[in-house]
Protein backbone atom coordinates (compact mmCIF):
# COMPACT_ATOMS: atom_id res chain seq x y z
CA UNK A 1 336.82 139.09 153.54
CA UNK A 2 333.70 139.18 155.11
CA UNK A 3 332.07 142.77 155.51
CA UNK A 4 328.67 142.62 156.17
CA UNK A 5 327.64 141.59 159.91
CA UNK A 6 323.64 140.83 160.36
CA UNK A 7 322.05 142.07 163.63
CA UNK A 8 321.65 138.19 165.09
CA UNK A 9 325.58 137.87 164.85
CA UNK A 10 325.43 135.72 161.48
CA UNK A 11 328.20 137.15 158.55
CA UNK A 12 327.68 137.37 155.06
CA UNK A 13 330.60 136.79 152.68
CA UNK A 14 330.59 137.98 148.37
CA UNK A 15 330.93 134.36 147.79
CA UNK A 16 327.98 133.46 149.38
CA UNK A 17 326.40 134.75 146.29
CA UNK A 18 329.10 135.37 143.32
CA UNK A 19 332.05 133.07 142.83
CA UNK A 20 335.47 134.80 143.03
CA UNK A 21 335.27 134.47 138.97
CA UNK A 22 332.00 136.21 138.52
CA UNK A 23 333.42 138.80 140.52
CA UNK A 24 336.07 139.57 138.50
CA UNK A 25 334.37 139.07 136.01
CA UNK A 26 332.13 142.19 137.25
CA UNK A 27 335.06 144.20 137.68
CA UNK A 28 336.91 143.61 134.79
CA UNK A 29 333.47 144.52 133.28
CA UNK A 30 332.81 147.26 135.33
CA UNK A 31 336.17 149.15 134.53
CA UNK A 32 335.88 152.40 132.54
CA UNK A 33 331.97 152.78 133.00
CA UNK A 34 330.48 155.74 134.58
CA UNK A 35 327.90 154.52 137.69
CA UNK A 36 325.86 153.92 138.63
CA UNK A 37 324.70 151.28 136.06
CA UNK A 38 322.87 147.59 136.26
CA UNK A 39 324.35 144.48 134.61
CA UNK A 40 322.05 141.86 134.07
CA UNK A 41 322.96 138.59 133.23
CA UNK A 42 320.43 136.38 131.00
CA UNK A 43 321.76 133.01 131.50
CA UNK A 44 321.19 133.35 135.34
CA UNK A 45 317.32 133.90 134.71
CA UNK A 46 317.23 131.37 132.07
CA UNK A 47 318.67 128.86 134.78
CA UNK A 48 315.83 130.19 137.45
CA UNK A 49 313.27 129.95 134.74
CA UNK A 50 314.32 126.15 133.93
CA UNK A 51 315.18 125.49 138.00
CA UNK A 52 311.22 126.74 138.54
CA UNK A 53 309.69 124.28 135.35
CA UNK A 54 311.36 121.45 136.32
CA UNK A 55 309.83 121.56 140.13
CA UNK A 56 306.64 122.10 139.06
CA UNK A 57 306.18 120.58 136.00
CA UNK A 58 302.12 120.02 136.43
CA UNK A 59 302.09 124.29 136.54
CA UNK A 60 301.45 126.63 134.15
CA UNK A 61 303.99 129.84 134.33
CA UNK A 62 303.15 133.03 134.17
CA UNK A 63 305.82 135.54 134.70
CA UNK A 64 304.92 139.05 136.05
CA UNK A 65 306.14 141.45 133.91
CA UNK A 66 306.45 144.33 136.69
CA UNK A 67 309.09 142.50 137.85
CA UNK A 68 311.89 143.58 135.21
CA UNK A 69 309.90 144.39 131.53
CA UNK A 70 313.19 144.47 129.68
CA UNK A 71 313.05 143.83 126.16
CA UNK A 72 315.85 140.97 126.77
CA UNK A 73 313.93 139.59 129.86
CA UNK A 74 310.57 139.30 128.12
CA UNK A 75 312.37 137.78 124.55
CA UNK A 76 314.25 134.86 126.32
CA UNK A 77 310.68 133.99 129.06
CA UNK A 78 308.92 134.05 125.71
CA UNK A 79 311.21 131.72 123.79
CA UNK A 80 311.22 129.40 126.62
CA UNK A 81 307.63 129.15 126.45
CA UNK A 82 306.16 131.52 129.43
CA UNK A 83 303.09 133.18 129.50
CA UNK A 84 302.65 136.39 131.31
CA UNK A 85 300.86 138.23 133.71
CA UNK A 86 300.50 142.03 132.96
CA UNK A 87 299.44 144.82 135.51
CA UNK A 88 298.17 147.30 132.29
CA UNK A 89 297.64 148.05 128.45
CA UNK A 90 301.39 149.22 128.22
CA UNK A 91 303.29 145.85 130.10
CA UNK A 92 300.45 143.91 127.27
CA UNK A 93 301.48 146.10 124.18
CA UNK A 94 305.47 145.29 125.49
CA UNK A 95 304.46 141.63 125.30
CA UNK A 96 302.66 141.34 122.05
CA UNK A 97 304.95 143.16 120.07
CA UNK A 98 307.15 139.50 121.08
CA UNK A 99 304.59 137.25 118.90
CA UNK A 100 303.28 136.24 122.47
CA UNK A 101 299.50 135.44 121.14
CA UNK A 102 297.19 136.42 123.54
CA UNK A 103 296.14 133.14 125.38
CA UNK A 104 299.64 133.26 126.84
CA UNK A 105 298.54 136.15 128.67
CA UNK A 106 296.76 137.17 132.29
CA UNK A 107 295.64 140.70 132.99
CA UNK A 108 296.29 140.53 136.70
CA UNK A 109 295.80 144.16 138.18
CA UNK A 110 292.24 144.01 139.81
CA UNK A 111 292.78 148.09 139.45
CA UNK A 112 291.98 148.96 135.73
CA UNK A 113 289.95 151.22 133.51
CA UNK A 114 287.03 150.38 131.49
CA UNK A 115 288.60 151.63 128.47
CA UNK A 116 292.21 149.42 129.31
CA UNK A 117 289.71 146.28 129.81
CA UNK A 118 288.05 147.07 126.23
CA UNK A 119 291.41 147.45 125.05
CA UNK A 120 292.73 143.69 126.49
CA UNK A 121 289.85 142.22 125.25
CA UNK A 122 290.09 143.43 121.44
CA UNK A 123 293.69 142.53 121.77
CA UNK A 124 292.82 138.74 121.94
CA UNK A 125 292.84 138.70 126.08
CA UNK A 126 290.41 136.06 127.70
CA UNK A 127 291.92 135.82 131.49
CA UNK A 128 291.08 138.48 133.94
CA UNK A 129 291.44 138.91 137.85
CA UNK A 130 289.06 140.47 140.06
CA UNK A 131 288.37 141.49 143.70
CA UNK A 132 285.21 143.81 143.16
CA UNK A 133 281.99 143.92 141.93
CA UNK A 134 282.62 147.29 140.19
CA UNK A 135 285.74 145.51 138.53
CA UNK A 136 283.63 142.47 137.36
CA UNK A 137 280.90 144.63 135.74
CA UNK A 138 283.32 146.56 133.70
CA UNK A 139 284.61 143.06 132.57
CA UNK A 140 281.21 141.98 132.06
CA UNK A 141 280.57 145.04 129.45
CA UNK A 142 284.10 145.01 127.94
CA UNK A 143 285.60 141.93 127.56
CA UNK A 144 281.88 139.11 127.41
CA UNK A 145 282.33 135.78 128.41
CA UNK A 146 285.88 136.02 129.43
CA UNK A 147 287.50 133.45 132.26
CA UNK A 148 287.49 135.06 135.69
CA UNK A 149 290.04 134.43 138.31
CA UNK A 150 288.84 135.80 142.01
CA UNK A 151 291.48 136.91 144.15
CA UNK A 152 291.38 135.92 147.77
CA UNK A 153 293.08 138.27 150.61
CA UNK A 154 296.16 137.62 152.15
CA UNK A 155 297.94 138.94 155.21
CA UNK A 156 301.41 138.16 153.53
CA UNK A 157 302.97 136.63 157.25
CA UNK A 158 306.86 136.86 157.03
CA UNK A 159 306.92 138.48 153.22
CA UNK A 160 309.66 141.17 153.10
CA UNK A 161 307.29 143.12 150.79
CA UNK A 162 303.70 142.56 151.47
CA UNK A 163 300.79 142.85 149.34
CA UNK A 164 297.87 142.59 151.64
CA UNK A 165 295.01 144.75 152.44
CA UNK A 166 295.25 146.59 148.47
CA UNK A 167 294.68 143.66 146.80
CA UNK A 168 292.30 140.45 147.33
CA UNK A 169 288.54 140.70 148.65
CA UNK A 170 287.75 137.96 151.70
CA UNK A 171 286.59 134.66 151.20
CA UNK A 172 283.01 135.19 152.34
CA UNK A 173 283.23 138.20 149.35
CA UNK A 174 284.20 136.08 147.01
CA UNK A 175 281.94 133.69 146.98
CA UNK A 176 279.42 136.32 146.40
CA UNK A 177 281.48 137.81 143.49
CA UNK A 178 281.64 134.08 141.69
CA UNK A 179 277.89 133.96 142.06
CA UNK A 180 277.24 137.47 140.24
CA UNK A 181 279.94 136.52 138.06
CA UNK A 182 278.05 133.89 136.07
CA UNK A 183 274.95 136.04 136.24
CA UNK A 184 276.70 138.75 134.86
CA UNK A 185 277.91 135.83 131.72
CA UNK A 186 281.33 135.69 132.79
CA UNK A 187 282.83 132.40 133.35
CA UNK A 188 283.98 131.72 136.70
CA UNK A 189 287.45 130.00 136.31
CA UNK A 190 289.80 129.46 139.53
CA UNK A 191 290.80 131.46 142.88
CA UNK A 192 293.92 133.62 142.82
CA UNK A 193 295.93 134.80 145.72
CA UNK A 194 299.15 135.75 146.20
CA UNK A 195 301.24 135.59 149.33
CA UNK A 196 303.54 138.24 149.51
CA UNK A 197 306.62 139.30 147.91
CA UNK A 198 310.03 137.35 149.66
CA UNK A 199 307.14 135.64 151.60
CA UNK A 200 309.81 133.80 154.04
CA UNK A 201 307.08 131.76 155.88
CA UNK A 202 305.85 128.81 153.32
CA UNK A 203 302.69 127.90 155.74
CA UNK A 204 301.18 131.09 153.93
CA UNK A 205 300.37 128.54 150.99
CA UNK A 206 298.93 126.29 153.41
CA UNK A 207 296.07 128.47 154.63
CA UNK A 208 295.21 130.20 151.34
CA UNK A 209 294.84 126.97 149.73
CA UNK A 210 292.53 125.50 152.09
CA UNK A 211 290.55 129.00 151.34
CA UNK A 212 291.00 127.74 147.98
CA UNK A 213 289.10 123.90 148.79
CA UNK A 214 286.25 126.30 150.79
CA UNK A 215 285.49 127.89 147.69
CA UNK A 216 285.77 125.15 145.71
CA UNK A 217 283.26 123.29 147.69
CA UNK A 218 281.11 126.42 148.63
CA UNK A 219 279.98 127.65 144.79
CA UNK A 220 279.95 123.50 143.66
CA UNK A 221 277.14 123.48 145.58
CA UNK A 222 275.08 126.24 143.55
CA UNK A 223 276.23 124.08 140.34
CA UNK A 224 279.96 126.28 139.03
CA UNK A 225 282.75 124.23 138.91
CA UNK A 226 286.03 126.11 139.38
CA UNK A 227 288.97 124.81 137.39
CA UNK A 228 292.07 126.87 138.60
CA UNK A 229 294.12 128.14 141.52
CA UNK A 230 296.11 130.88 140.84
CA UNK A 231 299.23 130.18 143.83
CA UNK A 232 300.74 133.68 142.72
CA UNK A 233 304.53 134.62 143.23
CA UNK A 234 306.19 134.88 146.61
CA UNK A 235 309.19 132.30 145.72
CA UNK A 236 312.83 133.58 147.27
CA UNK A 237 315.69 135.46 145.65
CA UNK A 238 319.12 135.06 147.27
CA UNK A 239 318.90 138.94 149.69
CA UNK A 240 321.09 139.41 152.51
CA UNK A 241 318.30 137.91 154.95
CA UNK A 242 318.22 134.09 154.27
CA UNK A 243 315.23 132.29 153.22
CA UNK A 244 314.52 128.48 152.32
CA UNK A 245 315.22 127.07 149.11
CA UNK A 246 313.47 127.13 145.78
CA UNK A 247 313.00 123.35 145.89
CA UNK A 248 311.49 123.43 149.63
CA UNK A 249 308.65 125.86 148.64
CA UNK A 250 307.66 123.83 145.95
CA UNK A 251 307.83 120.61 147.39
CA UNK A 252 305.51 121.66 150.41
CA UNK A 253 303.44 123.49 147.95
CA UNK A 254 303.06 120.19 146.42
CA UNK A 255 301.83 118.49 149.42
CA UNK A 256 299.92 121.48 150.65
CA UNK A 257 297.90 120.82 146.56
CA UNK A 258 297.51 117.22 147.19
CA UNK A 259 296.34 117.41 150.77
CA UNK A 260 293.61 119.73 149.77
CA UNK A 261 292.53 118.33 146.16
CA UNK A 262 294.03 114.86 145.88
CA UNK A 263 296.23 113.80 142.89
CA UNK A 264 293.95 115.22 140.57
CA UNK A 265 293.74 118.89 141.59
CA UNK A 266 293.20 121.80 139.30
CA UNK A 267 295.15 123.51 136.97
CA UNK A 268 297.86 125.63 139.17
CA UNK A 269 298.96 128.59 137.45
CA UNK A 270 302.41 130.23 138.95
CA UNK A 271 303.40 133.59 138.97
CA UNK A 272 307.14 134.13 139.65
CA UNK A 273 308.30 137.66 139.39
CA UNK A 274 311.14 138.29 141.67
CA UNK A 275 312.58 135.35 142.06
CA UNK A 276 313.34 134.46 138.15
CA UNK A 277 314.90 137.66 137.83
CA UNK A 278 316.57 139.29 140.93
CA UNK A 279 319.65 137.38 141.55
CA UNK A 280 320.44 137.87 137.96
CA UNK A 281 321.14 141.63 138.61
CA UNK A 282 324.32 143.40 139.85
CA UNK A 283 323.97 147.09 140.81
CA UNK A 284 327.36 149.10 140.15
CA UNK A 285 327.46 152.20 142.66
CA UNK A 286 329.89 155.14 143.55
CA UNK A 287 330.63 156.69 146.95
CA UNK A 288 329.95 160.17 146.54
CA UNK A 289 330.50 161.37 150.13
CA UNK A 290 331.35 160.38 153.79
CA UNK A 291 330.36 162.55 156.78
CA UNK A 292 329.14 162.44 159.95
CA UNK A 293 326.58 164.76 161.63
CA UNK A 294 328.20 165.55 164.84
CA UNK A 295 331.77 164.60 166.32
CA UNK A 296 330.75 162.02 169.21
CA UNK A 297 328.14 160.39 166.66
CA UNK A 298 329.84 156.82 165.69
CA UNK A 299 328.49 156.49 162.56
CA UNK A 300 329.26 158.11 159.28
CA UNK A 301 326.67 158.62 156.40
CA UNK A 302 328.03 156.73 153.27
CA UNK A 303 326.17 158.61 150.29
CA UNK A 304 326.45 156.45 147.23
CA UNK A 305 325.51 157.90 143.56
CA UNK A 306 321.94 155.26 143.29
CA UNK A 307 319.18 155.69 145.82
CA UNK A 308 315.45 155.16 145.73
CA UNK A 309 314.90 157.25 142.67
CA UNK A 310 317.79 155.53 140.57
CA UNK A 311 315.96 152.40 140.90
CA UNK A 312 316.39 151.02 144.40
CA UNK A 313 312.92 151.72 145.32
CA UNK A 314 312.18 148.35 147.39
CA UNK A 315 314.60 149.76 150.32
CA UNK A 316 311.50 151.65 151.82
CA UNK A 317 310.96 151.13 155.57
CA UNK A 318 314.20 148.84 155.29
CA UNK A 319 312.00 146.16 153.40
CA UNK A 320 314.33 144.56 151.21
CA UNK A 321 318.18 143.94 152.03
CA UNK A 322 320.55 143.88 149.30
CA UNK A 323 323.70 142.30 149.85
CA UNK A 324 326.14 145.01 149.48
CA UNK A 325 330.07 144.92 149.08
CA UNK A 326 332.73 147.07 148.37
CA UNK A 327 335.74 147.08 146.02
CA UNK A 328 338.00 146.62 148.79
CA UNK A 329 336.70 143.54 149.75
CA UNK A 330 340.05 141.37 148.96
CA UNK A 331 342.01 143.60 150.55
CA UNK A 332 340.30 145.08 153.52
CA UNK A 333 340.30 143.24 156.96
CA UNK A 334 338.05 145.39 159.56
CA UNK A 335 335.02 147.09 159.00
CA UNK A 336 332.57 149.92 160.34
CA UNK A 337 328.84 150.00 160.86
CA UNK A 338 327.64 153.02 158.36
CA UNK A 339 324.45 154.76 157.86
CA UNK A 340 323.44 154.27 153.50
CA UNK A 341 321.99 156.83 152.10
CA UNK A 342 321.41 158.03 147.95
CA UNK A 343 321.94 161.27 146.23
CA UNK A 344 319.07 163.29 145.68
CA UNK A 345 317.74 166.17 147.79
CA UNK A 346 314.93 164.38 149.32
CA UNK A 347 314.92 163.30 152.40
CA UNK A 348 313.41 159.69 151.64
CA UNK A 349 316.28 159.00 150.27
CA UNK A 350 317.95 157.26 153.05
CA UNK A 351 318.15 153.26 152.45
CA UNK A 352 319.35 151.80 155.21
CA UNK A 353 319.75 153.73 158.54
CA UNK A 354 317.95 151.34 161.44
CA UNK A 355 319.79 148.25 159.91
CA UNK A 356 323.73 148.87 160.00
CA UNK A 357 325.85 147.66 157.03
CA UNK A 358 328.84 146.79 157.28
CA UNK A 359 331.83 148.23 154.87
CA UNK A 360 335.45 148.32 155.12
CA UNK A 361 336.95 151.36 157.60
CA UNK A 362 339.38 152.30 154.98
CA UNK A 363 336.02 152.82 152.52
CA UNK A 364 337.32 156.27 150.77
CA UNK A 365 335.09 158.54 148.23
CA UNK A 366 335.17 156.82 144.63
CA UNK A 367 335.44 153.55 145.58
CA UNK A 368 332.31 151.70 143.69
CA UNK A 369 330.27 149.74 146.05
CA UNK A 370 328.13 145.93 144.23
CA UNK A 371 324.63 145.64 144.85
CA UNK A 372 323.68 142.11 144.47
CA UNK A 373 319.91 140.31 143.66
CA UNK A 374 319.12 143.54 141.85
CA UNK A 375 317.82 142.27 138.81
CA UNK A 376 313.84 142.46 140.08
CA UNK A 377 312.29 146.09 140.14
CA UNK A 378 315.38 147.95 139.97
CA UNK A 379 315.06 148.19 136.16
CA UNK A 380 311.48 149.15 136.17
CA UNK A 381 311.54 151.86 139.28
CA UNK A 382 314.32 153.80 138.49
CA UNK A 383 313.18 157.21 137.56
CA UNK A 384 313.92 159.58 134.82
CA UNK A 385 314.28 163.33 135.44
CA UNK A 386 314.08 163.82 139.49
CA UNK A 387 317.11 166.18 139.99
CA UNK A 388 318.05 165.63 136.75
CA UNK A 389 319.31 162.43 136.96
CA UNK A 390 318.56 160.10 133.83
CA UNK A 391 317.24 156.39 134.12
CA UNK A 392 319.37 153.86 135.01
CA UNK A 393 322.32 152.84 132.56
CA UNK A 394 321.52 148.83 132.26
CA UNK A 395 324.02 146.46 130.29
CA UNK A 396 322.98 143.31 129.65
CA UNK A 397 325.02 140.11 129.30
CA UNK A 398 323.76 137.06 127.06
């Protein structure tokens, strides 16, 4: 029953992650459908969503829309009571059009236009990040007197995807960019930072925290008085690479806040992207083709109908590991390392060749393959229109 085999000799088994009745229930559900297609299951995020408020009940969450900006998603975060961070105009229009009012809402990109800044700021939006001094003076003309979060650089450590280098300005930079903030009549609000998507290590929190407290202390002293810290996302979803739990990040979050600030430390605003909504996606794909490139090579190429353009864009340089299982599993008792690979004619589109999965050895073309923890990204980065093939079917249970 088990088919996939990590490199440091540990297994991984479906029912690490489904129960034999969601399974069926995937397969009874499945049946009939042309792949590949996404199922994605509300009450699963709802229960991540709830898991998330009730360990950090002092925080305010924000989730990040880029994550998965389905209708569905976005309507059941909003009922709950979630406010949002959005990367542009379009993730902010997708948002509004909800009844979210606006002071439920971050615009978190540090890259954006003058005009898409203007825009926000007519819109009702009075939280901004920044990073640059070009970024704060097109905040300071479009959008006066607005509450400024500065984001801090981060090396991202053991994140599976990081975010480091792009995004963040250092400390030293900051402090600067606070200072110029309230002489350009912005109002200096909190540090931001964010640690790295799948960040595995939860130390990362540790240092940019204490970043946090040097800042804190650093522009105090020329009379602003930041109110907020920004922890950003990071938090794990359940991929084939194990990390801690949910409830261990927070609690040593937690300790990491009170360490640094005391009881009484500032407002914390969260931003949980991935790990609301990943593990409440399954990913239904067909094997299209099994070859091998020369006779003494051992492994065969498995080429499944969903690559990197169909939406499984986070399997660049091997980053992310989705737990993958075939059809066969019940019935299937050996397996062969494979080479996993998607269908379009670009040579990108190879997901997992260094790192060997695992499938049954009497895997035949047609038999559907389950992608599990695909409910993050894969809705929002599957392309429509590269050879032809359309945007990814996605059904969504309630």
């Amino acid at each position: 029953m088990v088919i996939i085999r990590m490199g440091n000799g540990d297994s991984k088994n479906i029912f690490d992650y489904l129960t034999l009745e969601e399974f069926t229930d995937i397969k009874d559900f499945a049946k009939g459908k042309k792949t590949p297609f996404l199922v994605v299951d509300l009450k699963k995020i709802e229960d991540k969503f709830d898991e998330l408020v009730h360990l950090m009940p002092y925080a305010k969450i924000y989730y990040a829309v880029k994550a998965n900006s389905m209708p569905e998603v976005l309507e059941l975060l909003a009922s709950k009571g979630s406010c949002f961070d959005v990367a542009t105009i379009f993730e902010l229009e997708e948002v509004l059009k909800l009844g979210v009012t606006p002071d439920r809402i971050s615009f978190g990109n540090t890259i954006k236009k003058e005009d898409d800044v203007r825009y926000a700021y007519e819109k009702g939006v009075r939280l901004f990040v920044s990073d640059s001094i070009t970024d704060l003076k097109k905040i300071a003309n479009n959008a006066p007197g607005s509450n400024i979060f500065f984001r801090i650089i981060n090396e991202g450590g053991e994140a599976d995807w990081p975010l480091s280098r792009k995004f963040g300005a250092h400390p030293d930079m900051v402090y600067h960019l606070v200072i110029e903030a309230k002489n350009l009549g912005l109002i200096p609000y909190g540090i931001s930072f964010h640690v790295g998507s799948q960040q595995r290590d939860v130390g990362q929190w540790d240092n940019a925290v204490s970043q946090c407290r040097y800042l804190f202390d650093s522009v105090k002293a020329d009379g602003i008085d930041l109110k907020a810290i920004n922890i950003g996302g990071g938090f794990p979803a359940h991929y084939l690479r194990s990390a801690p739990s949910i409830d261990t990040y927070t609690k040593e979050i937690t300790r990491i806040l009170k360490d640094d600030f005391g009881d009484n430390f500032p407002t914390i605003i969260v931003e949980p992207g991935r790990s609301i909504v990943a593990d409440a996606g399954v990913l239904v794909t067909e094997v299209i083709m099994i070859s091998k490139k020369s006779i003494i090579n051992q492994y065969e190429w498995v080429y499944i109908d969903c690559g990197i353009y169909n939406g499984l864009f986070d399997t660049i340089n091997e980053s992310i590991k989705y737990p993958i299982f075939s059809e066969r599993i019940l019935s299937s008792k050996d397996c062969k390392e494979i080479i996993l690979a998607g269908p379009t004619c670009d040579s990108l589109d190879v997901l997992y060749e260094d790192f060997k999965y695992s499938l049954p050895t009497d895997l035949r073309e047609g038999d559907r393959l389950y992608v599990l923890t695909t409910g993050a990204y894969v809705p929002t980065l599957s392309t429509n229109g590269f050879n032809g093939f359309p945007s990814l079917k996605i059904y969504v249970l309630k």
